[in-house]
C-alpha atoms as a PDB file:
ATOM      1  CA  UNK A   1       6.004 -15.048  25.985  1.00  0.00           C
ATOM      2  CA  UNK A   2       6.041 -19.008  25.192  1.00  0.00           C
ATOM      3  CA  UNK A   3       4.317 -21.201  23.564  1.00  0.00           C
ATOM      4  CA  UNK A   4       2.024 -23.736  24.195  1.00  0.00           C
ATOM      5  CA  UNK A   5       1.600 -27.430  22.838  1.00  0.00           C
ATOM      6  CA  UNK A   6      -1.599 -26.100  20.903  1.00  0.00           C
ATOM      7  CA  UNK A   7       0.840 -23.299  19.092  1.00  0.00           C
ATOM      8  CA  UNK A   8      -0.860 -20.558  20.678  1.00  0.00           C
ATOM      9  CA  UNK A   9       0.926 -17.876  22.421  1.00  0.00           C
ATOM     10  CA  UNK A  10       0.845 -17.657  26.384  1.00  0.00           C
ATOM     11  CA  UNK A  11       2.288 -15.282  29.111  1.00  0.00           C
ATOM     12  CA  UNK A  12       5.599 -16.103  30.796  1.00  0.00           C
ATOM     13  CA  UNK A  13       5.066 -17.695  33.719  1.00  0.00           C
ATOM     14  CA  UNK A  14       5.948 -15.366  37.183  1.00  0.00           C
ATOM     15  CA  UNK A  15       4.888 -12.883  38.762  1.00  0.00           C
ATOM     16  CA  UNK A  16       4.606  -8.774  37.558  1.00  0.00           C
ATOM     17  CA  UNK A  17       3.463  -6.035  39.771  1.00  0.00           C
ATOM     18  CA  UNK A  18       2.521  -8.405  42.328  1.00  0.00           C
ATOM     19  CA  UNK A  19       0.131 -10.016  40.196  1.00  0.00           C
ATOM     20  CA  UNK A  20       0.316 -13.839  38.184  1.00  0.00           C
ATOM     21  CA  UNK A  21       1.198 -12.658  34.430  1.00  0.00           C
ATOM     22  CA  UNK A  22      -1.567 -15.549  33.646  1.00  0.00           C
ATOM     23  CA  UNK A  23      -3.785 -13.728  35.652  1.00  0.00           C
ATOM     24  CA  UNK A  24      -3.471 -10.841  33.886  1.00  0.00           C
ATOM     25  CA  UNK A  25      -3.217 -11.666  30.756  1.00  0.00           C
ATOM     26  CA  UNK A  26      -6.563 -13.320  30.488  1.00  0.00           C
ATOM     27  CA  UNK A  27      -6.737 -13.432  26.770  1.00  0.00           C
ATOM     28  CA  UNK A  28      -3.734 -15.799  26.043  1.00  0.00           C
ATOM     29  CA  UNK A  29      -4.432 -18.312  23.591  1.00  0.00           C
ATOM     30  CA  UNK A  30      -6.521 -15.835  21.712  1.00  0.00           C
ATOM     31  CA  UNK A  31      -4.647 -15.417  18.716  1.00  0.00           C
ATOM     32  CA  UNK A  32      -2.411 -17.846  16.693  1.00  0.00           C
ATOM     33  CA  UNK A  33       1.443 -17.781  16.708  1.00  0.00           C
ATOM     34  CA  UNK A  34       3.814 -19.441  14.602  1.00  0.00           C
ATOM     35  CA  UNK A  35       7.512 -20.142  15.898  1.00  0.00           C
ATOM     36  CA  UNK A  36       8.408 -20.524  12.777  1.00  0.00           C
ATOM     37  CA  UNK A  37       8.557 -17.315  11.651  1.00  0.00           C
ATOM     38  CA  UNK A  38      11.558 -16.462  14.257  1.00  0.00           C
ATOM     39  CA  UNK A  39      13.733 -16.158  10.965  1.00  0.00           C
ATOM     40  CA  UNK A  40      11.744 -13.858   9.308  1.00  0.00           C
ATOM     41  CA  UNK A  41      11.641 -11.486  12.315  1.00  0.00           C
ATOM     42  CA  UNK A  42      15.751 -11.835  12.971  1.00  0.00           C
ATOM     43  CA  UNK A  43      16.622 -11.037   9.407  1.00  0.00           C
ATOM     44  CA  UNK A  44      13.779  -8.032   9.796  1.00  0.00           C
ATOM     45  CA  UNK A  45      15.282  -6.835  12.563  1.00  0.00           C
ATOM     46  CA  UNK A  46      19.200  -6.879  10.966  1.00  0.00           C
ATOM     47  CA  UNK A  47      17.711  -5.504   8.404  1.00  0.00           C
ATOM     48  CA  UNK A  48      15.834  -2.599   9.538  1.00  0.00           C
ATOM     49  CA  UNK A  49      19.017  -1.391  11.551  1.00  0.00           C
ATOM     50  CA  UNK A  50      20.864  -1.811   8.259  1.00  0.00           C
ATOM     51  CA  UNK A  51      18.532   0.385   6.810  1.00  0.00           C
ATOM     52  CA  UNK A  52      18.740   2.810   9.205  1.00  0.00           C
ATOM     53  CA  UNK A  53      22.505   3.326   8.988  1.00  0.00           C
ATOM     54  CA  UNK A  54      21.955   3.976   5.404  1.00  0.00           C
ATOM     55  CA  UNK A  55      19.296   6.776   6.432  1.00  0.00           C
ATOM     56  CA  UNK A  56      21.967   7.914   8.673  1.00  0.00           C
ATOM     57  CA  UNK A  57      24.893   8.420   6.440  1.00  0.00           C
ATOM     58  CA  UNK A  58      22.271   9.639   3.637  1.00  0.00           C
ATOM     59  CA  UNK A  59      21.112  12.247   5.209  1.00  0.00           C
ATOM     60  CA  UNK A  60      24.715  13.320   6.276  1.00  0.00           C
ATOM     61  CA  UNK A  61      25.634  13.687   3.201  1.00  0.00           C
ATOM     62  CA  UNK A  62      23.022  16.140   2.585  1.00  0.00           C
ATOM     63  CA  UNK A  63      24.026  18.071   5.673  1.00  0.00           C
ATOM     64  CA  UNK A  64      20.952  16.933   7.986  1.00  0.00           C
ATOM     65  CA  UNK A  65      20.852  15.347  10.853  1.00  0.00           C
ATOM     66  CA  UNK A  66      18.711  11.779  10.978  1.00  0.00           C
ATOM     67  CA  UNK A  67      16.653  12.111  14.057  1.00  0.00           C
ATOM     68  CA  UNK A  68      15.025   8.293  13.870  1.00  0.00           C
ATOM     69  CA  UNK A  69      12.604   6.163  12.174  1.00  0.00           C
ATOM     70  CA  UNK A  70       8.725   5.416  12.074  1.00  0.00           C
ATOM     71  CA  UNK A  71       7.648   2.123  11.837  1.00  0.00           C
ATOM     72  CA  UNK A  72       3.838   0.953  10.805  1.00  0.00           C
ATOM     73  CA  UNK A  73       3.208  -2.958  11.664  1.00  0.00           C
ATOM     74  CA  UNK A  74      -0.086  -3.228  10.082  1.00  0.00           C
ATOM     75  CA  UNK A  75      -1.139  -6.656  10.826  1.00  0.00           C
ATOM     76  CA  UNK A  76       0.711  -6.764  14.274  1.00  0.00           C
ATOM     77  CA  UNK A  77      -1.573  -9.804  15.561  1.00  0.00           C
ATOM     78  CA  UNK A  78      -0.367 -10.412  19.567  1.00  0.00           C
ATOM     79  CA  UNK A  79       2.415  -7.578  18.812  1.00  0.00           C
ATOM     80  CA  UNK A  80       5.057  -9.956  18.754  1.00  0.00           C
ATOM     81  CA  UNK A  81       7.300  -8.492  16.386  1.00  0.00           C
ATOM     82  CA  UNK A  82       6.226  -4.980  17.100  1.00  0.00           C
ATOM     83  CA  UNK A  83       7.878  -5.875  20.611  1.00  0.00           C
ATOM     84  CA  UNK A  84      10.944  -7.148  19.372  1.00  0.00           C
ATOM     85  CA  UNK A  85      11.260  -4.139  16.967  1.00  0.00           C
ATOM     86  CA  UNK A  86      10.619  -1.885  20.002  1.00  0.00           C
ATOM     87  CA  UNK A  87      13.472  -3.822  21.901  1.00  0.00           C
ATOM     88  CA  UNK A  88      15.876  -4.441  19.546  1.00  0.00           C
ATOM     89  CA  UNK A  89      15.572  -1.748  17.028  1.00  0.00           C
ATOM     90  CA  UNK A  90      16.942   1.829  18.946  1.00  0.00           C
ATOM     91  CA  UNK A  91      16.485   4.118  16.235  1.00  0.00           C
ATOM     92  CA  UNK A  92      12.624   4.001  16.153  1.00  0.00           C
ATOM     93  CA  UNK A  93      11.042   7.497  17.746  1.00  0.00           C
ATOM     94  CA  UNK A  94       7.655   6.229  16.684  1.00  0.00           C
ATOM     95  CA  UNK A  95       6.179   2.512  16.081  1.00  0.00           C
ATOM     96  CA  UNK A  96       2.398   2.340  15.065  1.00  0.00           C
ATOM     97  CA  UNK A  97       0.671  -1.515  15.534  1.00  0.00           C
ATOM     98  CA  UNK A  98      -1.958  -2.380  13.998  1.00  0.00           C
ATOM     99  CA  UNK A  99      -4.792  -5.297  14.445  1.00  0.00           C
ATOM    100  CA  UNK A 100      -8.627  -5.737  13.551  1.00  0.00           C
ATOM    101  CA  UNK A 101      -9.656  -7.684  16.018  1.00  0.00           C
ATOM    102  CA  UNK A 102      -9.771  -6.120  19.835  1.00  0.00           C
ATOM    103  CA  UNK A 103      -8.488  -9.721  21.308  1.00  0.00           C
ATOM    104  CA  UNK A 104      -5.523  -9.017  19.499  1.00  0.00           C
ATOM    105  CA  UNK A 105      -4.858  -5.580  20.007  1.00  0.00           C
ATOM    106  CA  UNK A 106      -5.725  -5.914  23.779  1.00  0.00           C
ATOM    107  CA  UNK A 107      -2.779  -8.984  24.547  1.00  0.00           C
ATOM    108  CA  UNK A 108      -0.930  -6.479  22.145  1.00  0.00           C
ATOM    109  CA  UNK A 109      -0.971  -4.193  25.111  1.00  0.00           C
ATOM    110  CA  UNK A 110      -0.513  -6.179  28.085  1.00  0.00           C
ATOM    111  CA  UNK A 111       2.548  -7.591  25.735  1.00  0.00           C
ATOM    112  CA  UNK A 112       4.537  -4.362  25.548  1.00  0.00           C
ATOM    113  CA  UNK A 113       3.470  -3.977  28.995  1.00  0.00           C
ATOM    114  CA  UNK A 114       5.037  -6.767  30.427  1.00  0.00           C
ATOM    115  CA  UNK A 115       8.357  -6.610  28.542  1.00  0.00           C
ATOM    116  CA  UNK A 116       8.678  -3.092  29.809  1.00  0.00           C
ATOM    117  CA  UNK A 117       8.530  -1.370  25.938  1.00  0.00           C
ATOM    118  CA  UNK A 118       8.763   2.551  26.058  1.00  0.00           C
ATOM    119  CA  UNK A 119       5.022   3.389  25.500  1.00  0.00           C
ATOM    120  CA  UNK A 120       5.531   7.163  24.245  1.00  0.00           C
ATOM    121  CA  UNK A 121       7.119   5.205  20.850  1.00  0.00           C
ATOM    122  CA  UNK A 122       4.109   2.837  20.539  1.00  0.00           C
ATOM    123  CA  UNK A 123       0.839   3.414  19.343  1.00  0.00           C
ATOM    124  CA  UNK A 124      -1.765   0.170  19.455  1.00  0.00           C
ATOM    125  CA  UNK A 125      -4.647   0.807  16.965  1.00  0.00           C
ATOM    126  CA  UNK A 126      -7.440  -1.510  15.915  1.00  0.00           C
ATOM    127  CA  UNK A 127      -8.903  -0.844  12.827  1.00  0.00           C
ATOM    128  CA  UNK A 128      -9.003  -2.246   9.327  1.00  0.00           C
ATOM    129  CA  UNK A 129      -5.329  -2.344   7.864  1.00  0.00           C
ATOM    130  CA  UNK A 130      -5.995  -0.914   4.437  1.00  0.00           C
ATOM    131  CA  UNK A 131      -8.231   1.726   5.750  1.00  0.00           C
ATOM    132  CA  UNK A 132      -5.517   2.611   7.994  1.00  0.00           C
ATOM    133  CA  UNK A 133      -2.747   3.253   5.762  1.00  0.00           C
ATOM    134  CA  UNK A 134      -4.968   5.107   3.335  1.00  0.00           C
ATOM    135  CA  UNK A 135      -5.964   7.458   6.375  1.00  0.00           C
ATOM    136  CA  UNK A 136      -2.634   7.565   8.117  1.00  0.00           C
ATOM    137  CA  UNK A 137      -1.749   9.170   4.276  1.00  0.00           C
ATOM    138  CA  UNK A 138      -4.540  11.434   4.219  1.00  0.00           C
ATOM    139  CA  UNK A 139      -3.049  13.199   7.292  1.00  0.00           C
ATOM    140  CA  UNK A 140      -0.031  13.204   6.057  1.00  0.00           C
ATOM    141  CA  UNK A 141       1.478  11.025   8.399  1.00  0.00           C
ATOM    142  CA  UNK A 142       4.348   9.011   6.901  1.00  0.00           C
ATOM    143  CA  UNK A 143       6.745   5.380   7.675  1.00  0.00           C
ATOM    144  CA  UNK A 144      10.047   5.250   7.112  1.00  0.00           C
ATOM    145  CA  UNK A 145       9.460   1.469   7.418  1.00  0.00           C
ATOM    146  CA  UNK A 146       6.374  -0.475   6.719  1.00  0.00           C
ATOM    147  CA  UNK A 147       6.038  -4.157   7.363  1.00  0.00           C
ATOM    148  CA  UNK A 148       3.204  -6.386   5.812  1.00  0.00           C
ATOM    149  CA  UNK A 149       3.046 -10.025   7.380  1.00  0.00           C
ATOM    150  CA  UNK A 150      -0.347 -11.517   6.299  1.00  0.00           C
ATOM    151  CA  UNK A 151      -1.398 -14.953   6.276  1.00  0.00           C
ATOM    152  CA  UNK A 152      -1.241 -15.848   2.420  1.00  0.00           C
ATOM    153  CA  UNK A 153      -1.245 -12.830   0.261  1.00  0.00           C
ATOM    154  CA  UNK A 154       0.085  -9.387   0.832  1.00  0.00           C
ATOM    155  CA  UNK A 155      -2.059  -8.186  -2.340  1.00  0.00           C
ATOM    156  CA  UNK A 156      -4.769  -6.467  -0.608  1.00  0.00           C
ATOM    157  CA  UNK A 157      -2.332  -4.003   1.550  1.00  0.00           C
ATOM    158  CA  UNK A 158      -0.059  -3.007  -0.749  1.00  0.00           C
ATOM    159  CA  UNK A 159      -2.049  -0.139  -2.149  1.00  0.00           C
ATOM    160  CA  UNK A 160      -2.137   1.103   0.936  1.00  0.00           C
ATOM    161  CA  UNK A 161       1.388   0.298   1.834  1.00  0.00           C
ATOM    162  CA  UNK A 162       2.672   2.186  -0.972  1.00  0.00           C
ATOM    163  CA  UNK A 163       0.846   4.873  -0.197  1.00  0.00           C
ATOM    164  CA  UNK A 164       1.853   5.466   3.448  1.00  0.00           C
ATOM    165  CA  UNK A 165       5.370   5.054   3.075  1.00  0.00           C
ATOM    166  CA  UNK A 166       8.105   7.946   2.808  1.00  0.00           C
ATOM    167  CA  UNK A 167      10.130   8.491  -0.073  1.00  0.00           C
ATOM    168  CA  UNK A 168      12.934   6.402   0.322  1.00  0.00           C
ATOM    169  CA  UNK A 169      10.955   4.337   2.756  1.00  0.00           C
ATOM    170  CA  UNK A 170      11.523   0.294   3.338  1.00  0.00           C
ATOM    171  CA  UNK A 171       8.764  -2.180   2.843  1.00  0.00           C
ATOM    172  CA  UNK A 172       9.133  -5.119   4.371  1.00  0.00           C
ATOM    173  CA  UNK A 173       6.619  -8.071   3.070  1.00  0.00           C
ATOM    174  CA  UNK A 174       5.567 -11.403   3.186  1.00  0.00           C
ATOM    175  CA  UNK A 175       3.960 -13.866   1.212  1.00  0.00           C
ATOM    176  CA  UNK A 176       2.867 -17.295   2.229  1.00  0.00           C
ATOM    177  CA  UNK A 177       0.479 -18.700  -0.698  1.00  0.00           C
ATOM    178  CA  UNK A 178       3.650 -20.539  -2.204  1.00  0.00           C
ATOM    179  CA  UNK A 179       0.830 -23.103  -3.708  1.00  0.00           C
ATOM    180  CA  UNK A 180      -0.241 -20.523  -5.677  1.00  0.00           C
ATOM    181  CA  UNK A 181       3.440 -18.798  -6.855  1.00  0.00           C
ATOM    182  CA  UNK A 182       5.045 -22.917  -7.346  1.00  0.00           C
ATOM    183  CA  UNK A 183       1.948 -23.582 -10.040  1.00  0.00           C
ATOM    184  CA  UNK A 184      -0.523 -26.074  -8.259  1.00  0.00           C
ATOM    185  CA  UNK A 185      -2.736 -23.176  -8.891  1.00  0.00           C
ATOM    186  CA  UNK A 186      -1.591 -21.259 -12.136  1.00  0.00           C
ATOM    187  CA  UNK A 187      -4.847 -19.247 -12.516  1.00  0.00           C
ATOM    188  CA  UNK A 188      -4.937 -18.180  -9.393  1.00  0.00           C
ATOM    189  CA  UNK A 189      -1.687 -16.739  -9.780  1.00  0.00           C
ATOM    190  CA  UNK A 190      -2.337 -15.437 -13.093  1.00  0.00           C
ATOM    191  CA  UNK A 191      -5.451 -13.108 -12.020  1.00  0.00           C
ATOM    192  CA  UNK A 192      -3.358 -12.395  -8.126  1.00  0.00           C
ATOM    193  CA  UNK A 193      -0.154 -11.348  -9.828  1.00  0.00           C
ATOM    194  CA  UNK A 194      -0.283 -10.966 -13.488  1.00  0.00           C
ATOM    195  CA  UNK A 195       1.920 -13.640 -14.215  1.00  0.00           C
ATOM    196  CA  UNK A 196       1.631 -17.561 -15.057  1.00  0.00           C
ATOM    197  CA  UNK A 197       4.227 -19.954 -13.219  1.00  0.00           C
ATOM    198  CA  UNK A 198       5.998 -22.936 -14.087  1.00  0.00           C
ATOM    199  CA  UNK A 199       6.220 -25.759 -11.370  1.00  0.00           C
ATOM    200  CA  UNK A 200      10.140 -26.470 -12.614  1.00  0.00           C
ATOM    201  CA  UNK A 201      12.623 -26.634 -10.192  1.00  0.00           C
ATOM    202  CA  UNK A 202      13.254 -22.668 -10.173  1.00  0.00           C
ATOM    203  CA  UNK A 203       9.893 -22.146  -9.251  1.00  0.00           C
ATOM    204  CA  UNK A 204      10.962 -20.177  -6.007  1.00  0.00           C
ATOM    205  CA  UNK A 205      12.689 -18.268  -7.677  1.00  0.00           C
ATOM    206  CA  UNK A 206      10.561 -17.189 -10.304  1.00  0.00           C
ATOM    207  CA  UNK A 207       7.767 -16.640  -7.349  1.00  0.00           C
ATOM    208  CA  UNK A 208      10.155 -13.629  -6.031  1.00  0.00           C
ATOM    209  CA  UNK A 209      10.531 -12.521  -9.693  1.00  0.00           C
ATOM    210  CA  UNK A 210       6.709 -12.095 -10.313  1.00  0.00           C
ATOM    211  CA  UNK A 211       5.922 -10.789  -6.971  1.00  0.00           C
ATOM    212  CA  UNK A 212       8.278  -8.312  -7.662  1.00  0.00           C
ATOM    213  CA  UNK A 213       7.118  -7.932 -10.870  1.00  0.00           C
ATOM    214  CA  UNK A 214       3.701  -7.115  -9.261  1.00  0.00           C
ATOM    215  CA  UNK A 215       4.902  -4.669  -6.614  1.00  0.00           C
ATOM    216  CA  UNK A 216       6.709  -2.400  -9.367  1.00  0.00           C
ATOM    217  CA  UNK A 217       3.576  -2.498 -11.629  1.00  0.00           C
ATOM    218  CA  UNK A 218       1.458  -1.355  -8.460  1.00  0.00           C
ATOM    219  CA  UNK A 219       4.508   1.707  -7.476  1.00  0.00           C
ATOM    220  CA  UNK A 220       4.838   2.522 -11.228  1.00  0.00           C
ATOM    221  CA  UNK A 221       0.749   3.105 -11.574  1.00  0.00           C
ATOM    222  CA  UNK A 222       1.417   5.832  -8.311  1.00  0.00           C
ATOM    223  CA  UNK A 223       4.551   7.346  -9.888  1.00  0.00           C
ATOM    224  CA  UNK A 224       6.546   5.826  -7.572  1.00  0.00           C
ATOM    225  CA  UNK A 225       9.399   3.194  -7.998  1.00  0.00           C
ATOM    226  CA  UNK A 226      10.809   0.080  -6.083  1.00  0.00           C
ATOM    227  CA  UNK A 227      14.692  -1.018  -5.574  1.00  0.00           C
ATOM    228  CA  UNK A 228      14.693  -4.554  -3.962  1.00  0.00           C
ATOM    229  CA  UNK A 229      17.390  -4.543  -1.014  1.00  0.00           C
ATOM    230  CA  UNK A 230      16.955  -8.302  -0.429  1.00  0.00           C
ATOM    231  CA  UNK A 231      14.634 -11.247  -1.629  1.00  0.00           C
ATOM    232  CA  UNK A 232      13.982 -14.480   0.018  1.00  0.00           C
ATOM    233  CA  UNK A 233      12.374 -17.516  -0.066  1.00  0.00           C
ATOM    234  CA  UNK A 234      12.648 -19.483   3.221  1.00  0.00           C
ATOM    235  CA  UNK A 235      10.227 -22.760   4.434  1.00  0.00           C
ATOM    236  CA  UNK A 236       6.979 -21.482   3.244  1.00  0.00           C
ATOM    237  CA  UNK A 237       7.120 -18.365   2.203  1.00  0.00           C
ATOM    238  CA  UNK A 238       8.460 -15.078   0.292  1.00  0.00           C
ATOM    239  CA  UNK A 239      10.190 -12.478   2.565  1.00  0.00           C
ATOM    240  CA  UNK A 240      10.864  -9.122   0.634  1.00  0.00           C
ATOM    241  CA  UNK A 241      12.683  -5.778   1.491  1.00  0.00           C
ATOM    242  CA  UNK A 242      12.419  -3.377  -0.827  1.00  0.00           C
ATOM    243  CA  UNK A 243      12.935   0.494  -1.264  1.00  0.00           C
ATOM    244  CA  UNK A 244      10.286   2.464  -2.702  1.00  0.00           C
ATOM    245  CA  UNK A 245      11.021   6.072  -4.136  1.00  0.00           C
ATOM    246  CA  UNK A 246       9.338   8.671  -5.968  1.00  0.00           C
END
C-alpha cells in the first residue's frame, strides 16, 4: 500500500494473480489515511506482543495453557492496521475488523488479500461500531484485545468497548481532540470528560490524567476496573493501553 500526494491510500503498484493491483483494487482513494499515525501502530504492535507474553506466563502460572489472542479493530477504516496486526502479531487465532461504510470494508478485503493475510483469523464486518460490540457481548463472544482509533473522541465506543472485552483484556485507544483536552475549549471538555483543563504547560499531561479519569468512572459504573499499562501523548493525540478487570 502507498500513498498518494492527496494522502489517500493506493494499491502497490505490480502485478497479482495476473491482474494490475490498480485494476483490482478499484476503490483506492476511497478512504482517508494518515502516515502519521505509523507510531501509534509500531508501539501497538510492541505492545500487544508484550501483552501477550504476560497472558502467556499468567496463565502458566495457573497451570493452563494460553492458546492465543482475539483481537476486535472496531473502526478498522482501509484495514491498515488490522493487516499489520495480522502480519506482525503471531499469537492472534482470531482478528475481527470492523467499518461502517462498505467502501471501506470492501478495500479492507482486497487489502488482506493482497498482502497474503491468513483469512481463517480475519473476519471483515460492516456495521455500526457500538452496535457491534454490544452484540458481539450479547453472544458472548469476547477480545482479549480491543483497539479504538477514532477520529477525535473515543467517548462514544467505550461503553461498548468495555463491555466486549475479557477480563484481563487490553484496550488500546486513541484520542485526537487535543483542542478540547489543552483548554481552547474548556466546556467542551467539561460535559465530554467530566473534568475542566488548564491550558498551562502540563496540559498534555493532565489530558491523559482526565481521560483516564473518564475511562475508570465508565469501568467502575460496570463493576469493572482499569490498570493503565502505558500512556502517551505523541503529535496530536492521546494513545492509551490499559487493562481492564473485573
Amino acid at each position: 500500500m502507498e500513498v498518494g500526494e492527496d494522502n489517500k491510500i493506493k494499491s502497490a503498484a505490480g502485478v497479482k494473480g495476473g491482474k494490475n493491483i490498480n485494476e483490482v483494487n478499484e476503490t483506492r482513494g476511497a478512504v482517508f489515511y494518515n502516515p502519521v499515525q505509523e507510531f501509534n501502530r509500531d508501539i501497538s504492535i510492541l505492545t500487544i506482543n508484550e501483552f501477550n507474553e504476560v497472558l502467556t506466563e499468567e496463565r502458566a502460572a495457573k497451570g493452563k495453557e494460553h492458546e492465543g489472542i482475539s483481537v476486535l479493530e472496531a473502526l478498522a477504516a482501509t484495514g491498515l492496521r488490522s493487516v499489520r496486526y495480522s502480519k506482525e502479531i503471531p499469537s492472534i487465532i482470531k482478528l475481527v475488523a470492523n467499518d461502517i461504510l462498505p467502501a471501506a470494508t470492501d478495500l479492507m478485503k482486497k487489502n488482506f488479500e493482497h498482502n497474503d493475510c491468513d483469512a481463517e483469523k480475519i473476519e471483515v464486518t460492516t456495521a455500526d461500531a457500538i452496535d457491534l460490540m454490544h452484540a458481539k457481548r450479547a453472544e458472548r463472544q469476547f477480545f482479549n484485545v480491543v483497539d479504538l482509533d477514532p477520529y477525535g473522541s473515543a467517548n462514544p465506543f467505550l461503553e461498548g468497548a468495555l463491555s466486549c472485552i475479557h477480563n484481563g483484556g487490553l484496550l488500546c485507544v486513541t484520542f485526537t481532540d487535543m483542542a478540547v483536552l489543552c483548554a481552547r475549549q474548556p466546556h467542551v471538555c467539561f460535559y465530554k470528560y467530566g473534568a475542566a483543563p488548564l491550558g498551562k504547560n502540563y496540559c498534555h499531561e493532565m489530558a491523559l490524567r482526565m481521560v483516564l479519569y473518564m475511562i475508570n468512572t465508565m469501568a467502575n459504573k460496570h463493576g469493572r476496573q482499569i490498570e493503565p499499562m502505558m500512556s502517551l501523548t505523541v503529535d496530536f493525540y492521546i494513545r492509551l493501553f490499559i487493562r481492564v478487570k473485573d
